[in-house]
C-alpha atoms as a PDB file:
ATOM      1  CA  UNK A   1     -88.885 -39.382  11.246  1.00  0.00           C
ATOM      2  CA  UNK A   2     -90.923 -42.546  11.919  1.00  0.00           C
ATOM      3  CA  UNK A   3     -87.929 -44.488  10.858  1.00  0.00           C
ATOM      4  CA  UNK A   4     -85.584 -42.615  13.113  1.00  0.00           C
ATOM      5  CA  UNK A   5     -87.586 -43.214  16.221  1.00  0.00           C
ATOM      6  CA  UNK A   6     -87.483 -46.992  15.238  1.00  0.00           C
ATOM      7  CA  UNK A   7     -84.203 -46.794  15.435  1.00  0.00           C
ATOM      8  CA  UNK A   8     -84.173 -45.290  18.389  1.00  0.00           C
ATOM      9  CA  UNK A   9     -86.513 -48.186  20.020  1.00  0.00           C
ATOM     10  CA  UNK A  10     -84.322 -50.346  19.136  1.00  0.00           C
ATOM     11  CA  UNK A  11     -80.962 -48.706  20.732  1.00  0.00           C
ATOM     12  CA  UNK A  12     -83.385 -48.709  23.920  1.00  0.00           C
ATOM     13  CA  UNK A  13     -84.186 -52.476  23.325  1.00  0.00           C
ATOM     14  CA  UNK A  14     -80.430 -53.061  22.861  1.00  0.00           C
ATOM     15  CA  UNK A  15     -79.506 -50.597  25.933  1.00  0.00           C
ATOM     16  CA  UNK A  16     -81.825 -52.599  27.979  1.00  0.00           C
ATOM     17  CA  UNK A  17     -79.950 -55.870  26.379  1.00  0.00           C
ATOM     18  CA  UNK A  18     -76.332 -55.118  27.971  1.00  0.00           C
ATOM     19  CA  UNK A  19     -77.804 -54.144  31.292  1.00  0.00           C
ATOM     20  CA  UNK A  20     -79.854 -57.066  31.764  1.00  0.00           C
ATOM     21  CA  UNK A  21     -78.787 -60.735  33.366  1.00  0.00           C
ATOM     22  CA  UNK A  22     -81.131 -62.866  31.154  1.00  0.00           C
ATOM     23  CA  UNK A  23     -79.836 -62.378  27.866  1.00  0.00           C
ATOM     24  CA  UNK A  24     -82.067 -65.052  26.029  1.00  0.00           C
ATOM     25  CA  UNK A  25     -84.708 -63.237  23.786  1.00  0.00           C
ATOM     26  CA  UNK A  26     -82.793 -60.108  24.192  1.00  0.00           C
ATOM     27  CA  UNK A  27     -81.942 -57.630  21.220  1.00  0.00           C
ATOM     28  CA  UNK A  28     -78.520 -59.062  19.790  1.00  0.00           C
ATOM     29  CA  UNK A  29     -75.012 -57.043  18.065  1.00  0.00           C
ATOM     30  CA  UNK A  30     -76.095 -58.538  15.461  1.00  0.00           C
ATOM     31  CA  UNK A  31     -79.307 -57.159  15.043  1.00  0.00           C
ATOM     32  CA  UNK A  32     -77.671 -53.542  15.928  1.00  0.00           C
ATOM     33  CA  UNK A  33     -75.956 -54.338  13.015  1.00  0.00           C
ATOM     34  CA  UNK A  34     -78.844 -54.815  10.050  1.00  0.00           C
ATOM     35  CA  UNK A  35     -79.715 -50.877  11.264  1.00  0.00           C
ATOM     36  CA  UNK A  36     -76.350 -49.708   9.597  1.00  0.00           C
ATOM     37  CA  UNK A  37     -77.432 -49.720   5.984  1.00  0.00           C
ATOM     38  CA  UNK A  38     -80.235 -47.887   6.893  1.00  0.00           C
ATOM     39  CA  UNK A  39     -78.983 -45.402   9.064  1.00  0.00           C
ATOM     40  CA  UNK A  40     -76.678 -44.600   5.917  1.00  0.00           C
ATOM     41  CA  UNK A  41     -79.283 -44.359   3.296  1.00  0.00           C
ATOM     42  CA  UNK A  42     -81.671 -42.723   6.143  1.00  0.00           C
ATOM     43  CA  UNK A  43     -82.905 -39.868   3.267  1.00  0.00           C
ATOM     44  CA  UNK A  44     -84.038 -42.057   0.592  1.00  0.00           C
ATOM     45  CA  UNK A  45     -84.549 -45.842   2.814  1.00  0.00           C
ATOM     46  CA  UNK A  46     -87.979 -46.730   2.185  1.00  0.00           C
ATOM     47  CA  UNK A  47     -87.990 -50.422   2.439  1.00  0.00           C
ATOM     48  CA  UNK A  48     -89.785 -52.212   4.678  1.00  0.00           C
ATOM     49  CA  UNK A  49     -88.220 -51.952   8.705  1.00  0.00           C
ATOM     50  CA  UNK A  50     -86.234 -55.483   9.753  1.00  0.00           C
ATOM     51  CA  UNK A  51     -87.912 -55.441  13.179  1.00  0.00           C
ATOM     52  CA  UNK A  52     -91.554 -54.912  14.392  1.00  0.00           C
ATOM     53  CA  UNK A  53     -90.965 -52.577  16.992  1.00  0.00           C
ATOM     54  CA  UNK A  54     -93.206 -49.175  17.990  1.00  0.00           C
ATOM     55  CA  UNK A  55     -91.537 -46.231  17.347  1.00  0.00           C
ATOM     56  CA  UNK A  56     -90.315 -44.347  20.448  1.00  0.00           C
ATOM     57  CA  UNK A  57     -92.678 -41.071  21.067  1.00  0.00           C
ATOM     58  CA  UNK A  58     -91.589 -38.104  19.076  1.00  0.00           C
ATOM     59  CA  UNK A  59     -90.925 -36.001  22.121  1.00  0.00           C
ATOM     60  CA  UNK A  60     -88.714 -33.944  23.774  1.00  0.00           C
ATOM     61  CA  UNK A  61     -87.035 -35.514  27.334  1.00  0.00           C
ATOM     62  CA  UNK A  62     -84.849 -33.031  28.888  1.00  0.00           C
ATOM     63  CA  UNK A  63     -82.112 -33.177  31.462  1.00  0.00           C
ATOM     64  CA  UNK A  64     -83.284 -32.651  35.479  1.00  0.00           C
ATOM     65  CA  UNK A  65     -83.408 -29.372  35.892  1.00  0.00           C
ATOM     66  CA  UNK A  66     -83.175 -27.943  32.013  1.00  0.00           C
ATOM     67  CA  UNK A  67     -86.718 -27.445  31.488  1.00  0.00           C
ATOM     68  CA  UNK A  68     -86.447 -24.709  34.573  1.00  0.00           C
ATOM     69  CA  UNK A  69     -85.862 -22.128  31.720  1.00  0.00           C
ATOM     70  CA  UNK A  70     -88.666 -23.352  29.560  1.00  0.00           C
ATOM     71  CA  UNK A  71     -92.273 -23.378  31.741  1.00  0.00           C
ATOM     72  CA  UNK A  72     -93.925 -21.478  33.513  1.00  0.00           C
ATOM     73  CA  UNK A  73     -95.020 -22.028  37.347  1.00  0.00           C
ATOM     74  CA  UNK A  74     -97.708 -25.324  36.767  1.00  0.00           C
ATOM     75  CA  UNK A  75    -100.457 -23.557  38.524  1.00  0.00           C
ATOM     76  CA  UNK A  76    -100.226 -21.327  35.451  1.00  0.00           C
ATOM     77  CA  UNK A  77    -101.295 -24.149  33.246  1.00  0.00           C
ATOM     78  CA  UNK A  78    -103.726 -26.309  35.265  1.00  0.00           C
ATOM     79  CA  UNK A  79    -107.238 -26.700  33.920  1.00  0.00           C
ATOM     80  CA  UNK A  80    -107.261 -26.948  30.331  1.00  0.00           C
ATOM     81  CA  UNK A  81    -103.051 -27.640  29.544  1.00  0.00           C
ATOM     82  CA  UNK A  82    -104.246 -31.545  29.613  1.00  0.00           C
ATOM     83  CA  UNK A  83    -107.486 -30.949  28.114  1.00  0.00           C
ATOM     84  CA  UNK A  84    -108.912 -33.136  25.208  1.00  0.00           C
ATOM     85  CA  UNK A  85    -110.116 -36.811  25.206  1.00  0.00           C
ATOM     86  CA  UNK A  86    -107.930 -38.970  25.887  1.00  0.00           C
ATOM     87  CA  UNK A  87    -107.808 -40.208  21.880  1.00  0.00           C
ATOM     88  CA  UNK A  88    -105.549 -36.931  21.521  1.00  0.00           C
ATOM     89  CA  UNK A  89    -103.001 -38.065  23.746  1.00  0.00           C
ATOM     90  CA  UNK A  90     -99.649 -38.348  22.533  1.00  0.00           C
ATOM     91  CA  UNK A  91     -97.873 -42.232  22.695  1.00  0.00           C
ATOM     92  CA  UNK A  92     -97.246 -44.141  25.398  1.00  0.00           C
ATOM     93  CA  UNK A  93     -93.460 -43.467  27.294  1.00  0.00           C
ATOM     94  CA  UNK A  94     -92.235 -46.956  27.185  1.00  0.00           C
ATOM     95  CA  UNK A  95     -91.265 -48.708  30.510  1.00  0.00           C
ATOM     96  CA  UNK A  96     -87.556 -49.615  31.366  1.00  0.00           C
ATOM     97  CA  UNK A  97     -87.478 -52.169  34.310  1.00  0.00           C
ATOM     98  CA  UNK A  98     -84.771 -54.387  34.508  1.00  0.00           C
ATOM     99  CA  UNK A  99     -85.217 -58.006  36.183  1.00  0.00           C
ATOM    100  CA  UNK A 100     -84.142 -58.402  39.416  1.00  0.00           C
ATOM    101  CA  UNK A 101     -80.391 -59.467  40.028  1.00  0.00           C
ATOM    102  CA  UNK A 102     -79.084 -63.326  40.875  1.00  0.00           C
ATOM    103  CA  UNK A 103     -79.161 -64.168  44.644  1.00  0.00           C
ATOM    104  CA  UNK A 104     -76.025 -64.400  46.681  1.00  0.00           C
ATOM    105  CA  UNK A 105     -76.118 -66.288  50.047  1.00  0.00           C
ATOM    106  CA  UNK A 106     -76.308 -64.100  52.900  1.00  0.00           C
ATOM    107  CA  UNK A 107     -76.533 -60.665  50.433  1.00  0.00           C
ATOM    108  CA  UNK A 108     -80.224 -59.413  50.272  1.00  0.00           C
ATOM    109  CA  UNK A 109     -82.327 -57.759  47.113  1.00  0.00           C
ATOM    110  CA  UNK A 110     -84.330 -54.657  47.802  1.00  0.00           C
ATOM    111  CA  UNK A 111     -88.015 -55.157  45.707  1.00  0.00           C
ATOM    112  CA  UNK A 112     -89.776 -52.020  45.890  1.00  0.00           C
ATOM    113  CA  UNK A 113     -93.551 -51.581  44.438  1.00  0.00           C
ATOM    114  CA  UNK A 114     -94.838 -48.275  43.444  1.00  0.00           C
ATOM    115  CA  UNK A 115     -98.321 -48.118  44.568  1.00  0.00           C
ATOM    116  CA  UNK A 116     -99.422 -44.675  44.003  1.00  0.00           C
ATOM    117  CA  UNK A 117     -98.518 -40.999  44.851  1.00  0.00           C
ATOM    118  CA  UNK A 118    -101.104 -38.297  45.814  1.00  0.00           C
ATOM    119  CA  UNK A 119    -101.183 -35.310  43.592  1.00  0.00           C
ATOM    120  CA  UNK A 120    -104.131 -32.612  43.973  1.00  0.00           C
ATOM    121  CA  UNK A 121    -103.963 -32.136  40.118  1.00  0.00           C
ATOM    122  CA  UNK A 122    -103.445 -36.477  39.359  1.00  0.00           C
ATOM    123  CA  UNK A 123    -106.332 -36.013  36.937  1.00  0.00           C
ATOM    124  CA  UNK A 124    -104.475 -33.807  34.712  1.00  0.00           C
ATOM    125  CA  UNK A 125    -101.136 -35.433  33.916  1.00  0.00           C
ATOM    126  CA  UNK A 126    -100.616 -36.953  30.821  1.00  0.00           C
ATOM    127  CA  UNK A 127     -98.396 -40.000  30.149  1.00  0.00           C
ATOM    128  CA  UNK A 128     -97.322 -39.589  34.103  1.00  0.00           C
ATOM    129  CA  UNK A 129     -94.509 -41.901  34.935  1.00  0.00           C
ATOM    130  CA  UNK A 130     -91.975 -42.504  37.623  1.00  0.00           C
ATOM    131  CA  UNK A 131     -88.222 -42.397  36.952  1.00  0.00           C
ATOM    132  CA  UNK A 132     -86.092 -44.317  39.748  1.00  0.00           C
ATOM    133  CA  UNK A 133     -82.542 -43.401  40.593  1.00  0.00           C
ATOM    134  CA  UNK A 134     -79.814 -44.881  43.107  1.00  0.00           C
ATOM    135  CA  UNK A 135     -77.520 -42.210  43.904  1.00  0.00           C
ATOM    136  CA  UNK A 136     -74.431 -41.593  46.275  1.00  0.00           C
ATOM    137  CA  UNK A 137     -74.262 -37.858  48.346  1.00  0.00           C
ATOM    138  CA  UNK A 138     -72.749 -36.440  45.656  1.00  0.00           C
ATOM    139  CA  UNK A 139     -75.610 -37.202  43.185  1.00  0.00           C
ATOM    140  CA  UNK A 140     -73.800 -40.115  40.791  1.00  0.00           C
ATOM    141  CA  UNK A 141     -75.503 -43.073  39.699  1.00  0.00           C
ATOM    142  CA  UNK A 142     -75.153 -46.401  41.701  1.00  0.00           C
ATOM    143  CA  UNK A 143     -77.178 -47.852  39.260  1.00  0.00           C
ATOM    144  CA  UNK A 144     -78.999 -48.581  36.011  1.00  0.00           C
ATOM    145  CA  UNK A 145     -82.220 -45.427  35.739  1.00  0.00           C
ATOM    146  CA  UNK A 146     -85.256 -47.130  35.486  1.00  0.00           C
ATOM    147  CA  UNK A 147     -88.440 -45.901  34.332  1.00  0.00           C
ATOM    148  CA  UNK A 148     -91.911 -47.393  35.032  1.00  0.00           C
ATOM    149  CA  UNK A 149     -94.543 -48.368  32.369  1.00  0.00           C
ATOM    150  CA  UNK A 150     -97.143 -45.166  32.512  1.00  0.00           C
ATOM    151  CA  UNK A 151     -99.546 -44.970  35.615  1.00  0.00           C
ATOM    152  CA  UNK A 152    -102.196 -47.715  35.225  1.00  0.00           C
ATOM    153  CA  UNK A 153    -104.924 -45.078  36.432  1.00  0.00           C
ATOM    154  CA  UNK A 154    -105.963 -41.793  38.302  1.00  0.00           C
ATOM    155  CA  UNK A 155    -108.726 -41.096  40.639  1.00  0.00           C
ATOM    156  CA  UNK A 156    -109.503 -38.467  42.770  1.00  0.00           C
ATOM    157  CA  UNK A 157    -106.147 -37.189  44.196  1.00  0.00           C
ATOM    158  CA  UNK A 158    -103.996 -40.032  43.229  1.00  0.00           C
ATOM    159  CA  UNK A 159    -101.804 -41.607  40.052  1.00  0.00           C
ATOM    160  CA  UNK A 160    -101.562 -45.497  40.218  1.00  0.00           C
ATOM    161  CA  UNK A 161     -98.648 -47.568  39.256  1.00  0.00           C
ATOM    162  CA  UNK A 162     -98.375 -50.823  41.141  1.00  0.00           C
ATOM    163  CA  UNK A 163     -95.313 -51.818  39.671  1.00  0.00           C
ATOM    164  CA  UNK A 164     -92.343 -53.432  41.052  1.00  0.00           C
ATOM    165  CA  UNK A 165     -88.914 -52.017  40.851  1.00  0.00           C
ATOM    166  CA  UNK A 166     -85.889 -54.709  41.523  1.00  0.00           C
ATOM    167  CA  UNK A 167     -82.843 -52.175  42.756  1.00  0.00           C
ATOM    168  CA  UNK A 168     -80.167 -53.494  41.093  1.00  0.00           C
ATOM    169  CA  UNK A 169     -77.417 -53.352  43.909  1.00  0.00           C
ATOM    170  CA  UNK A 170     -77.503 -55.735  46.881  1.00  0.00           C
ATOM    171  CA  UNK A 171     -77.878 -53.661  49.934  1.00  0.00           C
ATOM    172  CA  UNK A 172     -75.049 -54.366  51.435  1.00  0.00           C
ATOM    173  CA  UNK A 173     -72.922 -53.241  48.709  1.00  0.00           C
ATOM    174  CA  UNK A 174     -74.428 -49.726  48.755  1.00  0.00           C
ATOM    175  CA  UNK A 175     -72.592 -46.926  49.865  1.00  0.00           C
ATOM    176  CA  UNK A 176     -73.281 -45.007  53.334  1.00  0.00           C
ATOM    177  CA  UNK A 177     -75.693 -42.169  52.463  1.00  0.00           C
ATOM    178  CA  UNK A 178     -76.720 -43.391  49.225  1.00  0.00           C
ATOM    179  CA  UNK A 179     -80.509 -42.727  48.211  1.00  0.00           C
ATOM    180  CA  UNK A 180     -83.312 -44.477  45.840  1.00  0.00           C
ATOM    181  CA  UNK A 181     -84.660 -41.252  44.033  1.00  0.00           C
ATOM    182  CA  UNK A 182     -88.464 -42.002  42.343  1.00  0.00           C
ATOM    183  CA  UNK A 183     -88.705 -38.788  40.055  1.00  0.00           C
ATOM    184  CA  UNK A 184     -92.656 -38.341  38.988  1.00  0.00           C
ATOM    185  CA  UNK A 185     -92.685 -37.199  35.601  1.00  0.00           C
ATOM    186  CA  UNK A 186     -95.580 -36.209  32.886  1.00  0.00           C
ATOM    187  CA  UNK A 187     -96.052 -34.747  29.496  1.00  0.00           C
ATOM    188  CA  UNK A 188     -96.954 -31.429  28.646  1.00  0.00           C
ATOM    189  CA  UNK A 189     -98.780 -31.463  25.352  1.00  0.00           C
ATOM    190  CA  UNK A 190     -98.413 -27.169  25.265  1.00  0.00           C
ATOM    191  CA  UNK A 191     -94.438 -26.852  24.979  1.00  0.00           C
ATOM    192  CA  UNK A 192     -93.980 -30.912  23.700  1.00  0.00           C
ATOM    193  CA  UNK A 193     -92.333 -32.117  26.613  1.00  0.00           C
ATOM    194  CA  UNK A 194     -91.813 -34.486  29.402  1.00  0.00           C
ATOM    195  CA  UNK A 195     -91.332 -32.553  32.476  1.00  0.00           C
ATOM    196  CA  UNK A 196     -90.646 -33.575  36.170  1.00  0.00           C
ATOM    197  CA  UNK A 197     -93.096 -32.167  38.315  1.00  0.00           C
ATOM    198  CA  UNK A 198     -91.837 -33.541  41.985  1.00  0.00           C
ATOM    199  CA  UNK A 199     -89.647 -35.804  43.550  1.00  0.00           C
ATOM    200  CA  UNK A 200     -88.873 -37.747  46.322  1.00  0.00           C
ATOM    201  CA  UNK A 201     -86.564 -39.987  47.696  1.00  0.00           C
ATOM    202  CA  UNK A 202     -85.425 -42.915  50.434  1.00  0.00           C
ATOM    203  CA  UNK A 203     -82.443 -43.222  52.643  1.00  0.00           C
ATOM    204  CA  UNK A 204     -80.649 -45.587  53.619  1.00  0.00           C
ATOM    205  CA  UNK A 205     -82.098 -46.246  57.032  1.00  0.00           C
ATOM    206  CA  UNK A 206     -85.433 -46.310  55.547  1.00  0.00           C
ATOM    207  CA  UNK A 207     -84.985 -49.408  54.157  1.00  0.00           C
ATOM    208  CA  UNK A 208     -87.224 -52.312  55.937  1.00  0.00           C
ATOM    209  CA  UNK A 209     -90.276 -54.834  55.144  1.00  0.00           C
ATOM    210  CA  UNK A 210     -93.395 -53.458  54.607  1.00  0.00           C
ATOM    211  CA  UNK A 211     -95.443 -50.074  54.069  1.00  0.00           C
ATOM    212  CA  UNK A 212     -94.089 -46.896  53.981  1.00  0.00           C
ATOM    213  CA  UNK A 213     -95.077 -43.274  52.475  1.00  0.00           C
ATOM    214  CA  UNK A 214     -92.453 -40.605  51.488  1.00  0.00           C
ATOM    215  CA  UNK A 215     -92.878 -36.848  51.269  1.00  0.00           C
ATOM    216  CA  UNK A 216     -93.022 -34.601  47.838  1.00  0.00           C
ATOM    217  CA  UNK A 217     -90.471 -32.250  46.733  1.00  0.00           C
ATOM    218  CA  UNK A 218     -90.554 -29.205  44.487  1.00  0.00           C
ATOM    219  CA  UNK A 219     -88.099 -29.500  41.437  1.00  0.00           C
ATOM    220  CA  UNK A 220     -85.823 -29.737  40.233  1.00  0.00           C
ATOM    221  CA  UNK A 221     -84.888 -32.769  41.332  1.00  0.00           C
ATOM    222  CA  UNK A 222     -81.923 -32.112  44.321  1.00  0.00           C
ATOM    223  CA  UNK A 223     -79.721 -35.353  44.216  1.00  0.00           C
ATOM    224  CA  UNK A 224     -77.566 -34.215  46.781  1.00  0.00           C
ATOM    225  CA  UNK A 225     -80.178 -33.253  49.180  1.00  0.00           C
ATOM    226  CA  UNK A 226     -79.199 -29.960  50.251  1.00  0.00           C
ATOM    227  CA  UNK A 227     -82.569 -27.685  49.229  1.00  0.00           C
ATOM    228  CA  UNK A 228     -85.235 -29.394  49.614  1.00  0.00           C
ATOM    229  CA  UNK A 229     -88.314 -27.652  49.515  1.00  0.00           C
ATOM    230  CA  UNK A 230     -91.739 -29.658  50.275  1.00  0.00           C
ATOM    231  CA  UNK A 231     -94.007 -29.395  47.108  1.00  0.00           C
ATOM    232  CA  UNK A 232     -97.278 -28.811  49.375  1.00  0.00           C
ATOM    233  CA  UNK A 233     -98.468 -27.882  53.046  1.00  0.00           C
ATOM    234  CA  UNK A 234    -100.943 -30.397  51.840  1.00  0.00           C
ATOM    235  CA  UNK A 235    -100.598 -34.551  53.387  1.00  0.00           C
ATOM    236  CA  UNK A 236    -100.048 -35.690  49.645  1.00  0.00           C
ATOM    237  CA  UNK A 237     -97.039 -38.890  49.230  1.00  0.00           C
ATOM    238  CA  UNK A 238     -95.664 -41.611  47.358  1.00  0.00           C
ATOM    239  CA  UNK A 239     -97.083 -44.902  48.913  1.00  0.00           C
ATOM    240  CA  UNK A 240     -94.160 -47.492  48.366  1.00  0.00           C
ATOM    241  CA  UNK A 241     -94.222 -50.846  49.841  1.00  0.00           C
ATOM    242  CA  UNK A 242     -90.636 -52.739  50.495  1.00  0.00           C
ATOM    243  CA  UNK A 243     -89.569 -56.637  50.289  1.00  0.00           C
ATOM    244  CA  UNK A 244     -86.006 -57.613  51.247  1.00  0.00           C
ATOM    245  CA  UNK A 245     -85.149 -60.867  49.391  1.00  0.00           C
ATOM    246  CA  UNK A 246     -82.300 -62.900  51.442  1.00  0.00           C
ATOM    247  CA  UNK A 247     -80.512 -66.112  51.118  1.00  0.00           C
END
């Protein structure tokens, strides 16, 4: 098991590889290729692993949407689902950023930082991190998902990321009523999942310098925007701030 999720950290490491524009230090073919023998002698391998990588958590990620059949409503599982110290937590979801793409005169590069989203239960999630979509009306990637590093901290009401996320699509060059989707996700140590517990999402339009604050969503997540249902009568939001790179 331990040398399967290797394996798997290092098709993520080699994923990231092709859809990244500094290809330097990156994870090479031909290190894809050294994972061959093992793969084929993956029931009796027991030599030592050719890279030094951190196996990727043991856990189950499911599709938007599939874990609908699976849980219950949350407020069935708040106080005690997450409880435990924090030694007991499973590992760490590992970020996928990508770097931000090469200028073009007169084309401009949307930077958006994830400062922190308001949750009444932010103490409880485990592992919480945001995934972060570009999608057309009908719901089909523009872009390369991203996921952030987990949430640096929670206090009080809120989860906090600060981290920067480089949309990898100039602008210009996306299409009329296209949205950025920022999916907040967490673990749930009970049924040994990653679940989405809200979304929310940008248009067009709202792209400009500077603060702004978007409203929750209950799940699943609705890419094409047609039921959306406001997870709370309560004021809670992501707090995104916006810098527009131009040549």
């Amino acid at each position: 098991q331990k040398t399967i999720a290797k394996i798997a950290t290092c098709l993520e490491l080699r994923s990231a590889a092709l859809q990244s524009t500094q290809s330097q230090d990156e994870f090479k073919l031909e290190d894809l290729k050294k994972l061959e023998p093992i793969l084929k002698n993956i029931l009796t391998y027991n030599k030592e692993f050719p890279f030094d990588v951190q196996p990727v958590p043991l856990r189950k990620i499911l599709a938007p949407g599939e874990e609908e059949h699976l849980e219950f409503e949350e407020d069935d599982e708040e106080g005690g689902a997450g409880a435990g110290s924090p030694d007991s937590f499973p590992a760490r979801v590992p970020g996928t950023l990508l770097p931000r793409l090469p200028s073009e005169p007169g084309m401009t590069l949307l930077t958006i930082n994830i400062e922190k989203i308001g949750l009444k239960d932010a103490g409880q999630c485990i592992d919480p991190y945001i995934t972060v979509s570009v999608k057309d009306l009908n719901g089909i990637d523009l872009t390369p998902v991203q996921d952030t590093p987990v949430a640096l901290r929670k206090e009080d009401t809120y989860v906090h990321f600060n981290v920067d996320i480089e949309i990898q699509k100039h602008v210009e060059r996306l299409t009329k009523g296209a949205a950025i989707f920022f999916e907040f996700k967490h673990y749930k140590p009970k049924k040994r999942f990653t679940s989405t517990k809200c979304f929310a999402f940008m248009e067009m339009d709202e792209i400009k310098p500077g603060a702004i604050v978007i409203e929750l969503y209950k799940k699943p997540t609705d890419f094409k925007r047609k039921k959306l249902q406001l997870l709370t009568k309560k004021p809670l939001y992501l707090h995104l701030h916006q810098t527009l790179h131009k040549e």
